[in-house]
C-alpha atoms as a PDB file:
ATOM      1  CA  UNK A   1     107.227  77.530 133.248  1.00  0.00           C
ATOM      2  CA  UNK A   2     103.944  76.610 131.303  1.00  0.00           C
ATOM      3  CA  UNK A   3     101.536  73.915 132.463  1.00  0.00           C
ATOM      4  CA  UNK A   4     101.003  71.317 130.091  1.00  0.00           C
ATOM      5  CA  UNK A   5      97.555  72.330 128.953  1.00  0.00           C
ATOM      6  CA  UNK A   6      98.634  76.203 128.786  1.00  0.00           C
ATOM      7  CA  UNK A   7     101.298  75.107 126.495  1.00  0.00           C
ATOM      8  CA  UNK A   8      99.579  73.475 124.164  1.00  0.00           C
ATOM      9  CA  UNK A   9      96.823  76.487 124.171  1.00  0.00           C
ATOM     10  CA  UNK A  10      99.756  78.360 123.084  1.00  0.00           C
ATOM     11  CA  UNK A  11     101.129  76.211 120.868  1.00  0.00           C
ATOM     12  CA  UNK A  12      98.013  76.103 118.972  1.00  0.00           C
ATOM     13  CA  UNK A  13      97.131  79.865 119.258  1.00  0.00           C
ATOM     14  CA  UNK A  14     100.984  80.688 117.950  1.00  0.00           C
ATOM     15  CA  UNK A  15     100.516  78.006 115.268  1.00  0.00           C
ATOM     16  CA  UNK A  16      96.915  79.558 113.701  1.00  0.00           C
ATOM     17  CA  UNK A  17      98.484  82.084 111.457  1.00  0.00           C
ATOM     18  CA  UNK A  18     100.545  79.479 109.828  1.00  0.00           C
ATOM     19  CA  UNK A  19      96.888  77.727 108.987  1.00  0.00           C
ATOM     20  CA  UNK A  20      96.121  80.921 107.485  1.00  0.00           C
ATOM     21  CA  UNK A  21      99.068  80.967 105.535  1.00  0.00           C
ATOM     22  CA  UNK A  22      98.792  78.014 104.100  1.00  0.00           C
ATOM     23  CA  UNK A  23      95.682  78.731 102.977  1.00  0.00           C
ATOM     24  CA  UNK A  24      95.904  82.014 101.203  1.00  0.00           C
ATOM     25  CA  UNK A  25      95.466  82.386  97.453  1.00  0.00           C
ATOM     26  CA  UNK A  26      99.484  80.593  95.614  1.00  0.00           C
ATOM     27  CA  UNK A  27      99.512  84.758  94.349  1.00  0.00           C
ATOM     28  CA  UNK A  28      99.007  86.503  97.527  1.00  0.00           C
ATOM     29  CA  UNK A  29     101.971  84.412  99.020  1.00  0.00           C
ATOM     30  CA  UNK A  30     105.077  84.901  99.855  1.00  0.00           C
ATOM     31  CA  UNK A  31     108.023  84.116 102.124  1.00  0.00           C
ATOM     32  CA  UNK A  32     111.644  84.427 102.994  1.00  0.00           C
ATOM     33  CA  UNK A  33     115.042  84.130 104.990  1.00  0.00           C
ATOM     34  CA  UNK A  34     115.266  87.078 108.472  1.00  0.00           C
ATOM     35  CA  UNK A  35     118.497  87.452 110.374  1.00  0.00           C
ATOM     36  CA  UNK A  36     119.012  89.862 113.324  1.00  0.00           C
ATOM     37  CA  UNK A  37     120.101  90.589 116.951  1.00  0.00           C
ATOM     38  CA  UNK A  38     117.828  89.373 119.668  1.00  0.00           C
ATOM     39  CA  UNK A  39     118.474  91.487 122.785  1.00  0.00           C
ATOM     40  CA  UNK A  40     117.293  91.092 126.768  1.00  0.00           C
ATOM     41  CA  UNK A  41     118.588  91.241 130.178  1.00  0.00           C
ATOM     42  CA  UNK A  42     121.672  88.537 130.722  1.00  0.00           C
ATOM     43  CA  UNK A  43     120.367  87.771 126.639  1.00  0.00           C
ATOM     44  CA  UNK A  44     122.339  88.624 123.061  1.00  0.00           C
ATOM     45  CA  UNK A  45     122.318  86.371 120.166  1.00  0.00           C
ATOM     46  CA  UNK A  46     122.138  85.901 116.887  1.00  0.00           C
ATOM     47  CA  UNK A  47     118.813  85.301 115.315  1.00  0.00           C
ATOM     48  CA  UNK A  48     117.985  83.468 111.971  1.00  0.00           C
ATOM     49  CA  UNK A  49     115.282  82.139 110.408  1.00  0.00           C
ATOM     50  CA  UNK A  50     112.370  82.510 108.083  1.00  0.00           C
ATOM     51  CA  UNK A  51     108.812  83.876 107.136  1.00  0.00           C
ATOM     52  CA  UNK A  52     106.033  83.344 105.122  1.00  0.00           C
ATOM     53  CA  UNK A  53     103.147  85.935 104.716  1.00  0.00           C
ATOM     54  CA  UNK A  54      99.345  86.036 103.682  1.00  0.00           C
ATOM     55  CA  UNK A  55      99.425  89.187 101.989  1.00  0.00           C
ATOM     56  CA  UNK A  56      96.144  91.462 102.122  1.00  0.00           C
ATOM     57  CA  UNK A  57      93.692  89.246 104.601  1.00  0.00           C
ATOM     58  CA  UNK A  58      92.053  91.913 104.357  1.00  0.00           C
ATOM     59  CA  UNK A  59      93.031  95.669 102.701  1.00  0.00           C
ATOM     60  CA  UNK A  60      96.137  96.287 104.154  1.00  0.00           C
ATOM     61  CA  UNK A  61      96.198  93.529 106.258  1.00  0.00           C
ATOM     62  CA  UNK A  62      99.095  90.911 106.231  1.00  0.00           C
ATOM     63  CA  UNK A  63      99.516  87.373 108.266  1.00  0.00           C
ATOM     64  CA  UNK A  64     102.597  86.783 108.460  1.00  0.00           C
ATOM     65  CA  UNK A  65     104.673  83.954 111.192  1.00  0.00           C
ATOM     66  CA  UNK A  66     107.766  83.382 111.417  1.00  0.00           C
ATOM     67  CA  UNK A  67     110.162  80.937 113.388  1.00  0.00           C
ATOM     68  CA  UNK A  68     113.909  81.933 114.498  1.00  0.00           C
ATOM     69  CA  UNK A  69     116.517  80.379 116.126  1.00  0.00           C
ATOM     70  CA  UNK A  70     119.310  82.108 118.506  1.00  0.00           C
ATOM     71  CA  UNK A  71     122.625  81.572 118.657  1.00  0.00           C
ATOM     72  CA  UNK A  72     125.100  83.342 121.799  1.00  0.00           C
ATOM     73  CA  UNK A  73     123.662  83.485 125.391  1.00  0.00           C
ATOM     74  CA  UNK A  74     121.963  79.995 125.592  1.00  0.00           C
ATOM     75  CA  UNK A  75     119.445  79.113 122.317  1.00  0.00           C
ATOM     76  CA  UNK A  76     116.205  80.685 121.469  1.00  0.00           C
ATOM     77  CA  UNK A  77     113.674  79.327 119.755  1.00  0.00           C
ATOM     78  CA  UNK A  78     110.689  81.848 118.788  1.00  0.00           C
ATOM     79  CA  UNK A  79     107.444  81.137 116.274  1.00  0.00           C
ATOM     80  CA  UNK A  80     105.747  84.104 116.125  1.00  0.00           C
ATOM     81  CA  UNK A  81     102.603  84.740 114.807  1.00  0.00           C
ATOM     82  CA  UNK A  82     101.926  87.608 113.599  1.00  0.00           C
ATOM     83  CA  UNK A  83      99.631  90.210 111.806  1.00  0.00           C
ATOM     84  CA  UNK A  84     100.510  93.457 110.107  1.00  0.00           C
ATOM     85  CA  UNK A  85      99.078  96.529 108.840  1.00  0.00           C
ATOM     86  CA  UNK A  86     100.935  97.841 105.824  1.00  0.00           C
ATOM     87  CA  UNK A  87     100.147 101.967 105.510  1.00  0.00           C
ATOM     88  CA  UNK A  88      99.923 102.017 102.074  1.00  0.00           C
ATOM     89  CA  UNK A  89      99.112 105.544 102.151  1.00  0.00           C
ATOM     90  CA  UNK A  90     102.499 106.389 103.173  1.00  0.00           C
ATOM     91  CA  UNK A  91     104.240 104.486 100.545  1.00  0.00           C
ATOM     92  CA  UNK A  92     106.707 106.208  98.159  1.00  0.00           C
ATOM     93  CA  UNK A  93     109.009 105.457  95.748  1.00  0.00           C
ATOM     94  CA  UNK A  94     109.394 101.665  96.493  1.00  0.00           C
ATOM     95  CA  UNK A  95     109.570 102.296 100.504  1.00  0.00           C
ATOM     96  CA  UNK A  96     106.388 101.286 102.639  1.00  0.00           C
ATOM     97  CA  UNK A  97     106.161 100.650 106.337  1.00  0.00           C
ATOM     98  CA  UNK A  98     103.787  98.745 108.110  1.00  0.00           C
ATOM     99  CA  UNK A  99     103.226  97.484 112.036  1.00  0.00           C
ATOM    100  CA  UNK A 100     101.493  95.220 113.957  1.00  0.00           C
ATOM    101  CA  UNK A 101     102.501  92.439 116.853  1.00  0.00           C
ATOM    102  CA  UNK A 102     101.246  88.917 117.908  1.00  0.00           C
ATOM    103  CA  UNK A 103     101.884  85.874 119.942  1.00  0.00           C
ATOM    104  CA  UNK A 104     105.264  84.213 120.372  1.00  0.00           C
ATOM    105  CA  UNK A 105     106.015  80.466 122.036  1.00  0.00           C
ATOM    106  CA  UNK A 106     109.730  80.545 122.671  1.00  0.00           C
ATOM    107  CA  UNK A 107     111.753  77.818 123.955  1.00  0.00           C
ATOM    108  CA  UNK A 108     114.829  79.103 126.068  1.00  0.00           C
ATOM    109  CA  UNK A 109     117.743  76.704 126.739  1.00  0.00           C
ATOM    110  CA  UNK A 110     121.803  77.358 128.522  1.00  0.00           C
ATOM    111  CA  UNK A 111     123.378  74.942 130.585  1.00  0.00           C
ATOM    112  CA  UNK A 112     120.567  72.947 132.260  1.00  0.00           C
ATOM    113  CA  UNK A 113     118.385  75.973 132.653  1.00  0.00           C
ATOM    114  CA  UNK A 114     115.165  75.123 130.139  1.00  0.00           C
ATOM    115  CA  UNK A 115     112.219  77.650 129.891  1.00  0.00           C
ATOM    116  CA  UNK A 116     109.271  77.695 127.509  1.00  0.00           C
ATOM    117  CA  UNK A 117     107.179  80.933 127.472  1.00  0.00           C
ATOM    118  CA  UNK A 118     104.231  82.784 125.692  1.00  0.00           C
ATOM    119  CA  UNK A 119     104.194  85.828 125.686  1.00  0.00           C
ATOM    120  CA  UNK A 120     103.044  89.038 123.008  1.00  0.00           C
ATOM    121  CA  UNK A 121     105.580  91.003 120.517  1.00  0.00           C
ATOM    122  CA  UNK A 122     105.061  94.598 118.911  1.00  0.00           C
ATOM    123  CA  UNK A 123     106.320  95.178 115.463  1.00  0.00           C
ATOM    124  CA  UNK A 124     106.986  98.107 112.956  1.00  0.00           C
ATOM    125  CA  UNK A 125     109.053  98.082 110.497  1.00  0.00           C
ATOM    126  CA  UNK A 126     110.130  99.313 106.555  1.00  0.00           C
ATOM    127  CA  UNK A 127     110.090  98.023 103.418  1.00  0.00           C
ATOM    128  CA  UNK A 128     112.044  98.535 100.095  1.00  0.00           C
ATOM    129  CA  UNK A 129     111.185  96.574  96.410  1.00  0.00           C
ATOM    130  CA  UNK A 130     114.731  95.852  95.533  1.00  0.00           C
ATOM    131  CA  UNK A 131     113.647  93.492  92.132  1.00  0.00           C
ATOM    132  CA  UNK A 132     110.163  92.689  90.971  1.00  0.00           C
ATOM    133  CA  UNK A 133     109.507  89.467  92.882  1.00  0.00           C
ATOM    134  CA  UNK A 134     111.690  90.257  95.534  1.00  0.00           C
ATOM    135  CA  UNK A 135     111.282  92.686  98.561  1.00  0.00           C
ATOM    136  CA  UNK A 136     114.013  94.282 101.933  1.00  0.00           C
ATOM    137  CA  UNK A 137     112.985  94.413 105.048  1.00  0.00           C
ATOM    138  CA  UNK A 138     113.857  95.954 108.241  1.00  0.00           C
ATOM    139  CA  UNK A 139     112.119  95.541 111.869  1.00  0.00           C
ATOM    140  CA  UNK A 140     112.563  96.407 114.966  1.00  0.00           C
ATOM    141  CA  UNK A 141     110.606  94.206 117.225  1.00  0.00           C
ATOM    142  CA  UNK A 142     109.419  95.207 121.071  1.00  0.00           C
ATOM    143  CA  UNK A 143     108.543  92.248 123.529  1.00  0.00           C
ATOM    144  CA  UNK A 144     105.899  91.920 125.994  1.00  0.00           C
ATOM    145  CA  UNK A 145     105.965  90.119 129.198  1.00  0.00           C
ATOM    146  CA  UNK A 146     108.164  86.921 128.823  1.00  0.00           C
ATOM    147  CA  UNK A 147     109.674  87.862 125.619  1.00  0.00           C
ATOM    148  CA  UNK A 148     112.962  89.171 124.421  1.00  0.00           C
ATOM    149  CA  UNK A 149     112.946  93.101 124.630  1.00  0.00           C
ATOM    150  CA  UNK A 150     114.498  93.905 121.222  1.00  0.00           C
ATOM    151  CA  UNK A 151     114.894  92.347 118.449  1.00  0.00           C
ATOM    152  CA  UNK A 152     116.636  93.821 115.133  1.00  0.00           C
ATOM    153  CA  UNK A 153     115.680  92.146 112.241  1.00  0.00           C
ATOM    154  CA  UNK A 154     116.687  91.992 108.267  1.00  0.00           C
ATOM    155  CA  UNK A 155     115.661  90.040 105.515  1.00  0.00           C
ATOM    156  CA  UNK A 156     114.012  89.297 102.273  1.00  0.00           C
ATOM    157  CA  UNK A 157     110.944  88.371 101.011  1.00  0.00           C
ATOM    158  CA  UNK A 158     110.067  86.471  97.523  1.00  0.00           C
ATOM    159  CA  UNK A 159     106.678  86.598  96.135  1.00  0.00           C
END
């Protein structure tokens, strides 16, 4: 459980690349619906949400939170905030990939059992232009610490 003064250091670490966001260039932003399985120990749910991304920070470099919600064992809430490395280099034929990680706040509640938690997330995943303007993802997401193992994650991205 996280002091009062941790959490909010969390909560405003987690929260930062959403500033970012917010203030990238209107063309270099996008965002989008995510669904997927979130997986631990005594832990499987459904997982939606959304996403909005700072594309190209830097060369190759994307910010890019998110914020989900589970559904099944209890009720998850996650913002992540995260940063990505797209390897260009590898791209072909409308299929990149691209990893990176970040921080993640959750909020954890079943029954009367409450827990709130920071903790870190690795992240790779693929993507595939579908229409111009629009963009598939898939992710596969590895937890640190106090964070959900697994997640599996799909969704779309407008820009």
């Amino acid at each position: 459980m996280l002091s009062t003064r941790l959490f909010a250091f969390a909560l405003v670490l987690a929260l930062l690349p959403f500033v970012a966001v917010r203030t990238a260039a209107a063309d270099e932003l996008a965002y989008g619906p995510r669904v997927g399985y979130t997986h631990d120990t005594h832990l499987d749910q459904l997982h939606l949400g959304g996403h909005a991304i700072a594309r190209n920070v830097a060369p190759n470099l994307h910010i890019a939170p998110s914020l989900e919600l589970g559904f099944g064992d209890g009720t998850l809430l996650a913002i992540n905030g995260d940063v990505f490395y797209e390897f260009t280099e590898l791209a072909s034929g409308g299929w990149s990939f691209y990893a990176g990680g970040g921080p993640m706040l959750s909020r954890y509640k079943k029954d009367r059992y409450k827990s709130t938690d920071f903790a870190l997330n690795l992240a790779c995943g693929v993507t595939r232009e579908w229409r111009h303007g629009r963009t598939w993802f898939g992710e596969l997401r590895i937890g640190l610490e106090d964070a959900p193992a697994l997640k599996l994650t799909a969704g779309l991205t407008f820009f």
